[in-house]
Protein backbone atom coordinates (compact mmCIF):
# COMPACT_ATOMS: atom_id res chain seq x y z
CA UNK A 1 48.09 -141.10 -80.01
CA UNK A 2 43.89 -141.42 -79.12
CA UNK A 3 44.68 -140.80 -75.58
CA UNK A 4 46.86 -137.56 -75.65
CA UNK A 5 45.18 -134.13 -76.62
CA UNK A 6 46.80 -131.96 -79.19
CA UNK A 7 50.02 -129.86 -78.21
CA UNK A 8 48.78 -126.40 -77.12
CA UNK A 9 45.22 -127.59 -75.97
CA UNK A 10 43.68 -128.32 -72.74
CA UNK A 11 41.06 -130.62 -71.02
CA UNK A 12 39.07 -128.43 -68.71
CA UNK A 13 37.84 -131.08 -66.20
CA UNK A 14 34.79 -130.76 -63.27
CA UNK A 15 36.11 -128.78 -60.51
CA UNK A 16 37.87 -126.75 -62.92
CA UNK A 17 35.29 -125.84 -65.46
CA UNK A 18 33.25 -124.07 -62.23
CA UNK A 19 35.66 -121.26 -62.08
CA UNK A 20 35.33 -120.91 -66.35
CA UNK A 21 31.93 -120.63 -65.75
CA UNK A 22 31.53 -118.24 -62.57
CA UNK A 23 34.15 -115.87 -65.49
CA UNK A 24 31.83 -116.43 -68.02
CA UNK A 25 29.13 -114.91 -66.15
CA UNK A 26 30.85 -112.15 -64.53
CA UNK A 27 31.49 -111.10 -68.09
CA UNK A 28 27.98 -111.42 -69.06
CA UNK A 29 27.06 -109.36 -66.19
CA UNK A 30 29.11 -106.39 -66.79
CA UNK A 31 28.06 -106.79 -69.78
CA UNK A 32 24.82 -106.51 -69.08
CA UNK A 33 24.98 -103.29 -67.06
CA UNK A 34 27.35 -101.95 -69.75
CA UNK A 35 24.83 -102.21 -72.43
CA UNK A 36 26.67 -105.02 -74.64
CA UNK A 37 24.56 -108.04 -76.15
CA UNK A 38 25.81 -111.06 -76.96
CA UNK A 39 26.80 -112.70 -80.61
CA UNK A 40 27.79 -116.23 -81.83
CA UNK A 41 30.10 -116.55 -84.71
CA UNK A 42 31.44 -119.33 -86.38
CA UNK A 43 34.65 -120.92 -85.60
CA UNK A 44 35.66 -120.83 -88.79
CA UNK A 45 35.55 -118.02 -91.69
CA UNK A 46 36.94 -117.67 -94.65
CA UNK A 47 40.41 -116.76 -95.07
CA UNK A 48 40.29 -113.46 -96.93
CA UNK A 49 38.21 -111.89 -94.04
CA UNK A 50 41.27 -112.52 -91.50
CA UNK A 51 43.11 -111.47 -94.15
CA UNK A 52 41.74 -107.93 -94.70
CA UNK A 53 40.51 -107.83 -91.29
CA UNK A 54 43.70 -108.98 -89.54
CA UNK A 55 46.30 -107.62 -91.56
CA UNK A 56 49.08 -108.58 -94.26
CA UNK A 57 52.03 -107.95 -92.07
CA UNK A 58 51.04 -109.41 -88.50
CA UNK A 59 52.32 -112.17 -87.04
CA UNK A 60 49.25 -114.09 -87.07
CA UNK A 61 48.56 -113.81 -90.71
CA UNK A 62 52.04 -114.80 -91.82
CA UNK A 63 52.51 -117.30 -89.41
CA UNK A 64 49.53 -118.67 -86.89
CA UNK A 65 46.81 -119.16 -88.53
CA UNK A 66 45.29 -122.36 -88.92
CA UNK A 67 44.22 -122.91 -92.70
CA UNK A 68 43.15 -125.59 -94.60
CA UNK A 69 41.08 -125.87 -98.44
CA UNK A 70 37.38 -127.71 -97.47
CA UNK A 71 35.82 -129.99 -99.57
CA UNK A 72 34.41 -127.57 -101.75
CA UNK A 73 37.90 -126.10 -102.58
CA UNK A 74 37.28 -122.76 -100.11
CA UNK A 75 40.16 -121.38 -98.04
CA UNK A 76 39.06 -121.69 -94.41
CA UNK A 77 40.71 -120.54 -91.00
CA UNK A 78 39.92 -121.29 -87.39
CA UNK A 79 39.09 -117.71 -86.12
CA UNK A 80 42.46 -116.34 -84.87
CA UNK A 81 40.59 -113.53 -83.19
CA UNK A 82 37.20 -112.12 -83.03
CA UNK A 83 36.94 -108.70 -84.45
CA UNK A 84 37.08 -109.39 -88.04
CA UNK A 85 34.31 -111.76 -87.33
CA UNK A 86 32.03 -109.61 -85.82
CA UNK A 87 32.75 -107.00 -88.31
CA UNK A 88 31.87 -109.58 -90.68
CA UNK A 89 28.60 -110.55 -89.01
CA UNK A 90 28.09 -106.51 -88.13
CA UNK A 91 28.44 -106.20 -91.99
CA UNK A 92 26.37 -109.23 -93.23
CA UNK A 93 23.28 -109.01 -90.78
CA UNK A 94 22.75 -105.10 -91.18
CA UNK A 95 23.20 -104.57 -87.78
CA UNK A 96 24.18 -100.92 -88.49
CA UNK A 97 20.51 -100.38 -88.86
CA UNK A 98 20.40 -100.65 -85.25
CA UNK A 99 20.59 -97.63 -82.87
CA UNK A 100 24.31 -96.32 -82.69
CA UNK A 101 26.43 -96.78 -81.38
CA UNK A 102 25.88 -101.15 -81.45
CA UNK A 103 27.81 -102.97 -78.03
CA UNK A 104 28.54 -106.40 -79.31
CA UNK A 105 30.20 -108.85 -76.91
CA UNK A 106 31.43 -112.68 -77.90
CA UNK A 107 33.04 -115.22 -75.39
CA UNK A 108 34.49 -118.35 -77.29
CA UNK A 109 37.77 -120.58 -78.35
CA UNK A 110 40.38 -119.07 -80.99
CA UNK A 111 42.99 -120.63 -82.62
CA UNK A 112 46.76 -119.95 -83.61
CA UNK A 113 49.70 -121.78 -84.00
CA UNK A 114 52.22 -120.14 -81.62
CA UNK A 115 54.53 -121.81 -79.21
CA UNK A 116 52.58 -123.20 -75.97
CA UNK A 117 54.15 -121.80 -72.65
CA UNK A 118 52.01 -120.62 -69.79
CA UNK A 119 49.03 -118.80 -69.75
CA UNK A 120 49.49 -119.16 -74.47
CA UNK A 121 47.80 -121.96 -75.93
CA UNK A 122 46.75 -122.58 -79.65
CA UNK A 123 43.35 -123.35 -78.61
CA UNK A 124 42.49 -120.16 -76.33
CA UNK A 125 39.47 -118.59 -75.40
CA UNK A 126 38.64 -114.63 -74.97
CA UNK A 127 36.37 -112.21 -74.12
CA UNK A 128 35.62 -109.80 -77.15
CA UNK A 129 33.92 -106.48 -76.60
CA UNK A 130 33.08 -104.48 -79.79
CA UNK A 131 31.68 -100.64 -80.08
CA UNK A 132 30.58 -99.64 -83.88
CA UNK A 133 29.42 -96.24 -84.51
CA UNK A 134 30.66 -93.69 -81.86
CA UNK A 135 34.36 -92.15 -82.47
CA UNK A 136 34.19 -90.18 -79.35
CA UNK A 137 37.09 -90.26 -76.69
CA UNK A 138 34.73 -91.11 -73.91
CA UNK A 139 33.78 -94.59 -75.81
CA UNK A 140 37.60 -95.28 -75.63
CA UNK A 141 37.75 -94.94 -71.80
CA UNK A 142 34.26 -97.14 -71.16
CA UNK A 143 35.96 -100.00 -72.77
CA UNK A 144 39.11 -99.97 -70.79
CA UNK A 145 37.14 -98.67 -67.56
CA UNK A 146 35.11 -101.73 -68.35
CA UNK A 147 38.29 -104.07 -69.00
CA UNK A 148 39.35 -102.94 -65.68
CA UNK A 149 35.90 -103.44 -64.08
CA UNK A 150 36.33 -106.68 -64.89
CA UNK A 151 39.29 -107.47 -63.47
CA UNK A 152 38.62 -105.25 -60.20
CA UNK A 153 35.18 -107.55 -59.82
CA UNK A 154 37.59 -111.40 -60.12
CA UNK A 155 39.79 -109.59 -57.23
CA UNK A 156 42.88 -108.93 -59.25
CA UNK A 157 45.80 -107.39 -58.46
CA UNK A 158 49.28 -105.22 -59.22
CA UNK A 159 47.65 -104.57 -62.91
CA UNK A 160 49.22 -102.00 -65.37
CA UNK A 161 47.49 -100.16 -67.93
CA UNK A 162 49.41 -99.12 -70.75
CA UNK A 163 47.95 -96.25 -73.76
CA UNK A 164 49.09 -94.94 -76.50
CA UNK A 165 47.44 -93.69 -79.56
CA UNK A 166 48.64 -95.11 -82.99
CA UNK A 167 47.63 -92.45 -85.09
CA UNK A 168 45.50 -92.30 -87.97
CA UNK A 169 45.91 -92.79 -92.03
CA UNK A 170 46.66 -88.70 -92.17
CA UNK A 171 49.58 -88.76 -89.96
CA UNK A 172 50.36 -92.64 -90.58
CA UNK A 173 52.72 -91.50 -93.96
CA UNK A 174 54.83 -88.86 -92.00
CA UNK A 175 55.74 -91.89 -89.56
CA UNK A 176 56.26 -94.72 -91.92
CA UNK A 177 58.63 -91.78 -93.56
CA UNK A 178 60.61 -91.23 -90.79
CA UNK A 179 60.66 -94.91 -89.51
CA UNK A 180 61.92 -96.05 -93.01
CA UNK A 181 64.45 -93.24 -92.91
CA UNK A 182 65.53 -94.30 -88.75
CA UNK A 183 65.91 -98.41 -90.03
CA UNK A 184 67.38 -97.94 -93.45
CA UNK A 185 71.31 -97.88 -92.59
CA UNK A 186 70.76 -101.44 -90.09
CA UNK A 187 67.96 -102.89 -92.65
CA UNK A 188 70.07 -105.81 -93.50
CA UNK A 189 70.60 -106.49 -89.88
CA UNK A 190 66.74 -106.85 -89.04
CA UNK A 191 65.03 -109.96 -88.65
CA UNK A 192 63.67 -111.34 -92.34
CA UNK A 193 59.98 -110.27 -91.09
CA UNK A 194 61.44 -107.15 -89.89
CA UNK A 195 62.84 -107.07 -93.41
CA UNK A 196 59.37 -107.96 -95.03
CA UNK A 197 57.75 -105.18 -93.30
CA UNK A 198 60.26 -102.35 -94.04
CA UNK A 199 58.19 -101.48 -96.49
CA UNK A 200 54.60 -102.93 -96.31
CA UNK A 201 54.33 -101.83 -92.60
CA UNK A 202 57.53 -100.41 -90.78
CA UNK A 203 55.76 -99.87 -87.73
CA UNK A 204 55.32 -103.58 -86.97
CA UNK A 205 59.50 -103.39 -86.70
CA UNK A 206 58.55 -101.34 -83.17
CA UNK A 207 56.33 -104.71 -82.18
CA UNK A 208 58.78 -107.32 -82.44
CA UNK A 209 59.79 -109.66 -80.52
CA UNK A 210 63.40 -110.62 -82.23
CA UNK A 211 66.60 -109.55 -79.70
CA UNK A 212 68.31 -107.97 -82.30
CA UNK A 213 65.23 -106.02 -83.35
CA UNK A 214 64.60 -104.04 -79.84
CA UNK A 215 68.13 -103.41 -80.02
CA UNK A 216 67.82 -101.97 -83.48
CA UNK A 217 64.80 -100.11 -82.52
CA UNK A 218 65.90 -97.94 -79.42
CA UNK A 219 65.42 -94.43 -80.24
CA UNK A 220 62.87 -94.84 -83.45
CA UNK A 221 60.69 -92.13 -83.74
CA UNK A 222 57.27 -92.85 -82.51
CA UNK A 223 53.42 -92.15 -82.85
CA UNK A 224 53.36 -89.68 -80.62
CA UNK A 225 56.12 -88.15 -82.49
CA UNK A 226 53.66 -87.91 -85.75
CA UNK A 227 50.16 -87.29 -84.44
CA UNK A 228 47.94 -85.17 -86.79
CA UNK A 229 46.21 -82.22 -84.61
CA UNK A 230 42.73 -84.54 -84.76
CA UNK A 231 44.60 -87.43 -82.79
CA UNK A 232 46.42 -85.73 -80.35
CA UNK A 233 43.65 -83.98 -79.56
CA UNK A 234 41.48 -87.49 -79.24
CA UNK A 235 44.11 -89.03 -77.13
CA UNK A 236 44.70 -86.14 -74.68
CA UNK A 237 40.40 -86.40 -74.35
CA UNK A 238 40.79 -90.21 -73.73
CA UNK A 239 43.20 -89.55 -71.02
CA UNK A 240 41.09 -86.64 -69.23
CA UNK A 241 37.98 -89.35 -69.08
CA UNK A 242 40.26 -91.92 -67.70
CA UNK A 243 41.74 -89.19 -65.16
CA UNK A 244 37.58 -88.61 -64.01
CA UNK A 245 37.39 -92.17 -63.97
CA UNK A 246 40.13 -92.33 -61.45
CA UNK A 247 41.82 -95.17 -63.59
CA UNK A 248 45.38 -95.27 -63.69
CA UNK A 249 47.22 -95.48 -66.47
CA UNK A 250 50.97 -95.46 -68.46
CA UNK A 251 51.56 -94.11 -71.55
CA UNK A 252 53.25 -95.85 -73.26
CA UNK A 253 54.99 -94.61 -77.09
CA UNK A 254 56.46 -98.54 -78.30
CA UNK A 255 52.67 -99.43 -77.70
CA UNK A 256 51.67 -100.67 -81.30
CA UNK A 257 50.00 -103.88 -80.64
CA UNK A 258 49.86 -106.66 -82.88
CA UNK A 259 47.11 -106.13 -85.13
CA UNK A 260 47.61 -103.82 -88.28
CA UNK A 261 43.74 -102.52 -88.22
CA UNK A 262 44.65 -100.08 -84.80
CA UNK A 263 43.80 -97.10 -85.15
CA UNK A 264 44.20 -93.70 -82.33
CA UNK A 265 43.95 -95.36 -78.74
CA UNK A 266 45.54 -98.38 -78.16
CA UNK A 267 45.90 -100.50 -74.88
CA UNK A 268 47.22 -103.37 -73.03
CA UNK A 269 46.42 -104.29 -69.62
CA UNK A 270 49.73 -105.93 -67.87
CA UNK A 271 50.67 -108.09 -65.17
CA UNK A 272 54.04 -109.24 -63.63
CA UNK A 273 52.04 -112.64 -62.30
CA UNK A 274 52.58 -114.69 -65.42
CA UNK A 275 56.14 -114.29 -66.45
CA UNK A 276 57.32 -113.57 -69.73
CA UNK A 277 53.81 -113.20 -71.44
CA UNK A 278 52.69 -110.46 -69.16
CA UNK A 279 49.69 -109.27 -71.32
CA UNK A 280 46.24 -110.37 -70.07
CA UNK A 281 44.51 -108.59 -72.37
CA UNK A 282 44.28 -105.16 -74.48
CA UNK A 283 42.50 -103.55 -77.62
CA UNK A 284 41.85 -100.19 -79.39
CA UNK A 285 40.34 -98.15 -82.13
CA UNK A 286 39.72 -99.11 -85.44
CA UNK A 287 38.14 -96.91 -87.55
CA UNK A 288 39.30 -98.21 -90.96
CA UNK A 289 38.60 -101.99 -90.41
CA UNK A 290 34.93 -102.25 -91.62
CA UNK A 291 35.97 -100.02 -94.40
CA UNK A 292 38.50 -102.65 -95.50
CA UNK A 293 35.97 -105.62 -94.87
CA UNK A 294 33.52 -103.74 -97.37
CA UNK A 295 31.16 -101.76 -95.13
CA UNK A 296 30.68 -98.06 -94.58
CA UNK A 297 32.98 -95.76 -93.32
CA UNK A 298 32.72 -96.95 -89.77
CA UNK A 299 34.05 -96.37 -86.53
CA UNK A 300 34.87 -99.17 -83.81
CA UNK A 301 36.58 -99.53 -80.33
CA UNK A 302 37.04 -103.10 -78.94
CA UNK A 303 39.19 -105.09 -76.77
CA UNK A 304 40.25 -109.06 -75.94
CA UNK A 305 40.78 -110.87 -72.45
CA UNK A 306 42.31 -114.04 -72.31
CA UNK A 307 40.21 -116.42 -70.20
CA UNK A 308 43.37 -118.29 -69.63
CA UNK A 309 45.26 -115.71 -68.57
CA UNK A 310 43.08 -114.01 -66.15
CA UNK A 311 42.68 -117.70 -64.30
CA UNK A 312 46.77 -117.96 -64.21
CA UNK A 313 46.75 -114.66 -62.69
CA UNK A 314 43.90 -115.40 -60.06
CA UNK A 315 46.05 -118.51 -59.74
CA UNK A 316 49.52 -117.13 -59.23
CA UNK A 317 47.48 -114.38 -56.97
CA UNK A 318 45.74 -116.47 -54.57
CA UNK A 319 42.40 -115.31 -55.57
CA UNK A 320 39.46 -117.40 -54.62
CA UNK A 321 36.55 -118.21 -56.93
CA UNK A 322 33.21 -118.18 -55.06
CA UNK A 323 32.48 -121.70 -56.23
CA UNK A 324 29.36 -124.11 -54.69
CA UNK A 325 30.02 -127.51 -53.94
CA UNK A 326 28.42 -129.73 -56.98
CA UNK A 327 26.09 -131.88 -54.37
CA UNK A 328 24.39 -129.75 -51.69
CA UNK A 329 22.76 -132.85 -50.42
CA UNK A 330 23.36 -136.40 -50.53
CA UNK A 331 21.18 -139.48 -49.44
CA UNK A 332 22.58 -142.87 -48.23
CA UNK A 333 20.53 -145.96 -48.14
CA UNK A 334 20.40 -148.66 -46.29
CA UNK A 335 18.22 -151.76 -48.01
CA UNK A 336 16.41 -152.09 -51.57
CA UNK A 337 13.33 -150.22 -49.99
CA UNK A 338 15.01 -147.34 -48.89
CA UNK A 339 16.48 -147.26 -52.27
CA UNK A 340 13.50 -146.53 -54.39
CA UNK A 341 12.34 -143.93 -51.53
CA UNK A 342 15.76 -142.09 -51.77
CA UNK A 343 15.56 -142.03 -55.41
CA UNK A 344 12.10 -140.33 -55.54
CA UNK A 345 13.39 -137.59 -52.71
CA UNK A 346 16.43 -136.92 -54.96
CA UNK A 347 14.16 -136.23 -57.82
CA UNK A 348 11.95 -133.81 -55.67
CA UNK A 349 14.75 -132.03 -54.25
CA UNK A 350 15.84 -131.71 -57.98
CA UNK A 351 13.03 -130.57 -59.32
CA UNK A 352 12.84 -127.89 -56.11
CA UNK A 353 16.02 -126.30 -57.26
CA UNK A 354 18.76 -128.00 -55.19
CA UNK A 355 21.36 -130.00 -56.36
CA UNK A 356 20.93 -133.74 -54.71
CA UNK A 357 23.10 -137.17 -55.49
CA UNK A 358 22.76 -140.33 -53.96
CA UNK A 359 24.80 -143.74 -54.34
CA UNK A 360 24.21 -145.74 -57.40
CA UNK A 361 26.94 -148.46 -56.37
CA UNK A 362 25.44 -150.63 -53.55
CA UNK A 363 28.37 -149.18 -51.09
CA UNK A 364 27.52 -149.58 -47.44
CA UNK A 365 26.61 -146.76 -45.24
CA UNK A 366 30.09 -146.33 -44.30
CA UNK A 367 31.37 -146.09 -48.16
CA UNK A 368 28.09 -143.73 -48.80
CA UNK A 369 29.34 -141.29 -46.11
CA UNK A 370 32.80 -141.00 -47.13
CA UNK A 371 31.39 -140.69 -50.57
CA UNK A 372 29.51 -137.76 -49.66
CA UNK A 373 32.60 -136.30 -48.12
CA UNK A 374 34.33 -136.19 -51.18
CA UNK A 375 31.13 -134.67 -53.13
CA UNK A 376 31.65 -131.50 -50.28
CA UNK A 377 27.54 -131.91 -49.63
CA UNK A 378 26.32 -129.81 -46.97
CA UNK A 379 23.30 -132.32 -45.88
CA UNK A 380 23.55 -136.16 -45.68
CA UNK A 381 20.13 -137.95 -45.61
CA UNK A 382 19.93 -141.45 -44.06
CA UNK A 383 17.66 -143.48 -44.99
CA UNK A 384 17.79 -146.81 -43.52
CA UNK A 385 14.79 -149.61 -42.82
CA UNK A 386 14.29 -149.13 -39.48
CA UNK A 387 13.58 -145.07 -40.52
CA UNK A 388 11.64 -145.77 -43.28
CA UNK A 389 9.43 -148.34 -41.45
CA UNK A 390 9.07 -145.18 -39.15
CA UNK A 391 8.26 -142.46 -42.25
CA UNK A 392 11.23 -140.83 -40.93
CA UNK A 393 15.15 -139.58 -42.00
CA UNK A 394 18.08 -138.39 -40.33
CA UNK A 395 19.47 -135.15 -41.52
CA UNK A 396 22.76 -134.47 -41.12
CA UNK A 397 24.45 -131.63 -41.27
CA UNK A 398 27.94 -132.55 -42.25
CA UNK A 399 29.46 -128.51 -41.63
CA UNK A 400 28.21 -128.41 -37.79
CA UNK A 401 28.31 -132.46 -37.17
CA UNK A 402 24.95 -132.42 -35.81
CA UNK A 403 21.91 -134.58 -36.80
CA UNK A 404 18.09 -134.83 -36.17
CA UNK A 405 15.02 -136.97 -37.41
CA UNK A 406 12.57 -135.40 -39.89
CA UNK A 407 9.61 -136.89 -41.09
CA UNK A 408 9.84 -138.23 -44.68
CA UNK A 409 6.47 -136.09 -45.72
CA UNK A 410 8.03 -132.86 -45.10
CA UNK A 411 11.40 -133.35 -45.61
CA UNK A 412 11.49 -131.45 -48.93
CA UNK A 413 10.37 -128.42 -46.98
CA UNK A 414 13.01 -128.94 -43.95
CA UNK A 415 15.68 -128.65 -46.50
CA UNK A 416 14.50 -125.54 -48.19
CA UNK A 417 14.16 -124.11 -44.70
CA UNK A 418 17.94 -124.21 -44.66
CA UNK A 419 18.38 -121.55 -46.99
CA UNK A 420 19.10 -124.10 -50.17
C-alpha cells in the first residue's frame, strides 16, 4: 500500500528526530575528544566485500542480507554493517598512508532482513568506531572505555559489559579440533545451520540462537580453553587497562559474537531494559579482516551501537533528552499591517540566531496564542494596530506569565538580552 512504510522500518517524525539528533552529536563529540574523524560510505557495496568481510558462515550472510543484480548485472547489498565498508574505503583511498594508528567513525542506516521486534528493525542505524594500525591491549580498552563513555554521557543505566577473547588463527585449529570432536556424537541433532557450520566454522554452533542448540552446547570447550600464549597474554593486558580504567566488566567464555572476522577481544555491552534482545551494542579485534579484503597485514579494533536501542533503553529508563523547544519565540498579529511588520521581526530574529514562528493562517489572537502554546515558545510577541500605531510590542513571557511593552526599534536587542 502507498500509505504504509515497509515492515521493519520506521518514520522518525519532529519531536522525535530531536533526540536522534542531540545522539548524533554526543557521538560526534566523544568522538572528537577521542581522536576519531568522520567517513561516509555508500549504502550499498558490492556483495563479495560483505562476503569476505562479513563472513561465509554468519547469520547475516546466509540469511539477512538484502541483495539484488543492478542494471549493469553487478551483485549489490544494502550495507548490513559497517566495518567491511570502511575497510573497503580504508583500503581503496590509501588511508594507511596516514599516521597510525587511523580513528575512523561512521553514523548511518544498515540493512538486514531479520524479524522486527523491539529495539531490531531491518532498516537500523549505528554508530561505527574503527581503529587500524595499533594491536596493543590498551587500544582494546579505549574503545570499550569509549563505548561506555558514551552511554555514561546519555545517563544510562544497570549496563553489563561482557569480554572475552576469541583467539587468534594459531590457536583457532586446536579449538575447531576439539569443538568438532565435543558436537560430533549429537551432529545430526543440531540445527541444519548448526549442521552447515560443523565444519566451515564450528564455533558459530556456540552463537546460536536455536533451543536445541544451547542445549547441545553446554559444556563445549571454549576459547579460553585454547588460547595461544600471545592471546592470553593480550587479553589478561586488556583486562588490567580496563581494571585502571575503573570499568567493570564480565568475562564471559560463550562470548563469540556474530561476525566470523573477530579476532582476540571481543565485547558486548548488555542491558535487561529491552527484553529479549538485550544487546545494545558490542565489537572487537580483527586483525585478519583487511587481509581478507586484499590489504596489508593489518590490525583493527572497532565496535557498533544501535541508535535504536540506546533510545529504547533511555526510553524504558526514564532518561530525559535535553531537548529545546522548536519556536523560542512566536509573534501574533492583529491586522494586515501588523502582519508585514511581524514578518520582517521574524526574519531579524532569524537571522540573529533564534528560532522565531509566527501565524501564517489568519487565526485570531486567541487561536495565535494557543498556537504558540503548542509550539512550547518561551516569548509571545503581540503585535496589534493600536501597538504598532504606537512603534511598540508586548512581550510576553509565557514561563513566568508576565508581560511588558518594548519599543519595536529595539526589540531585537530586548530578546537577546534574555539569554536567547
Amino acid at each position: 500500500m502507498l500509505t504504509t512504510r515497509p515492515r521493519g522500518t520506521s518514520d522518525i517524525l519532529p519531536g522525535e528526530v530531536e533526540k536522534w539528533q542531540y545522539l548524533e552529536e554526543l557521538t560526534r563529540q566523544v568522538c572528537r575528544e577521542y581522536g576519531y574523524g568522520e567517513i561516509r560510505t555508500p549504502i550499498f557495496e558490492h556483495t563479495e566485500l560483505f562476503h569476505r568481510g562479513v563472513g561465509e558462515t554468519t547469520d547475516i550472510v546466509e540469511k539477512e542480507m538484502y541483495t539484488f543484480t543492478d542494471r549493469g548485472d553487478r551483485s549489490i547489498t544494502l550495507r548490513p554493517e559497517g566495518t567491511a565498508a570502511i575497510v573497503r574505503a580504508y583500503l581503496e583511498n590509501k588511508l594507511y598512508s596516514l599516521p597510525q594508528p587511523v580513528k575512523l567513525f561512521l553514523i548511518g542506516p544498515m540493512f538486514r532482513y531479520d524479524r522486527p521486534q523491539a529495539g531490531r528493525f531491518r532498516q537500523f542505524h549505528q554508530f561505527d568506531v574503527e581503529v587500524f594500525g595499533s594491536n596493543s591491549p590498551a587500544v582494546d580498552a579505549e574503545v570499550i572505555a569509549m563505548a561506555m563513555d558514551i552511554y555514561r554521557r546519555i545517563g544510562l543505566n544497570n549496563l553489563e559489559l561482557h569480554i572475552n577473547s576469541v583467539g587468534c588463527p594459531q590457536c583457532r585449529p586446536l579449538l575447531r579440533q576439539k569443538l568438532q570432536d565435543f558436537f560430533r556424537p549429537g551432529l545430526q541433532e543440531l540445527c541444519p545451520n548448526c549442521q552447515g557450520r560443523f565444519e566451515r566454522n564450528p564455533l558459530r554452533i556456540l552463537d546460536c540462537k536455536n533451543q536445541k542448540c544451547q542445549e547441545l552446547s553446554q559444556g563445549a570447550p571454549t576459547t579460553l580453553d585454547t588460547l595461544c600464549p600471545e592471546c592470553a597474554t593480550h587479553f589478561q593486558q586488556v583486562k588490567g587497562f580496563l581494571d585502571t580504567a575503573g570499568i567493570a566488566y564480565q568475562v564471559d567464555n560463550r562470548l563469540v559474537r556474530g561476525l566470523d572476522y573477530y579476532t582476540q577481544t571481543a565485547f558486548e555491552i548488555m542491558t535487561r531494559d529491552i527484553g529479549a534482545q538485550s544487546s545494545i551494542g558490542g565489537g572487537g579485534r580483527y586483525n585478519g579482516l583487511i587481509e581478507a579484503c586484499g590489504g596489508p597485514p593489518t590490525p583493527g579494533i572497532g565496535f557498533a551501537l544501535g541508535l535504536e536501542r540506546i533510545l529504547l533503553t533511555a526510553e524504558r529508563q526514564g532518561v530525559a533528552f535535553p531537548i529545546s523547544p522548536g519556536a523560542g519565540v512566536f509573534v501574533a498579529t492583529v491586522g494586515a499591517e501588523a502582519d508585514n511588520t511581524a514578518f520582517s521581526l521574524v526574519q531579524e530574529l532569524r537571522r540573529q540566531g533564534i528560532p522565531a514562528e509566527k501565524d501564517y493562517l489568519n487565526r485570531s489572537l486567541k487561536a495565535q496564542m494557543k498556537y504558540a502554546g503548542k509550539l512550547a515558545a518561551r516569548l509571545v510577541v503581540i503585535l496589534g494596530e493600536e501597538e504598532q500605531a504606537r512603534g511598540v510590542a508586548v512581550v510576553r513571557d509565557m514561563q513566568a506569565g508576565d508581560q511588558k511593552e518594548v519599543p519595536l526599534a529595539g526589540i531585537t536587542d530586548y530578546i537577546k538580552s534574555l539569554s536567547f
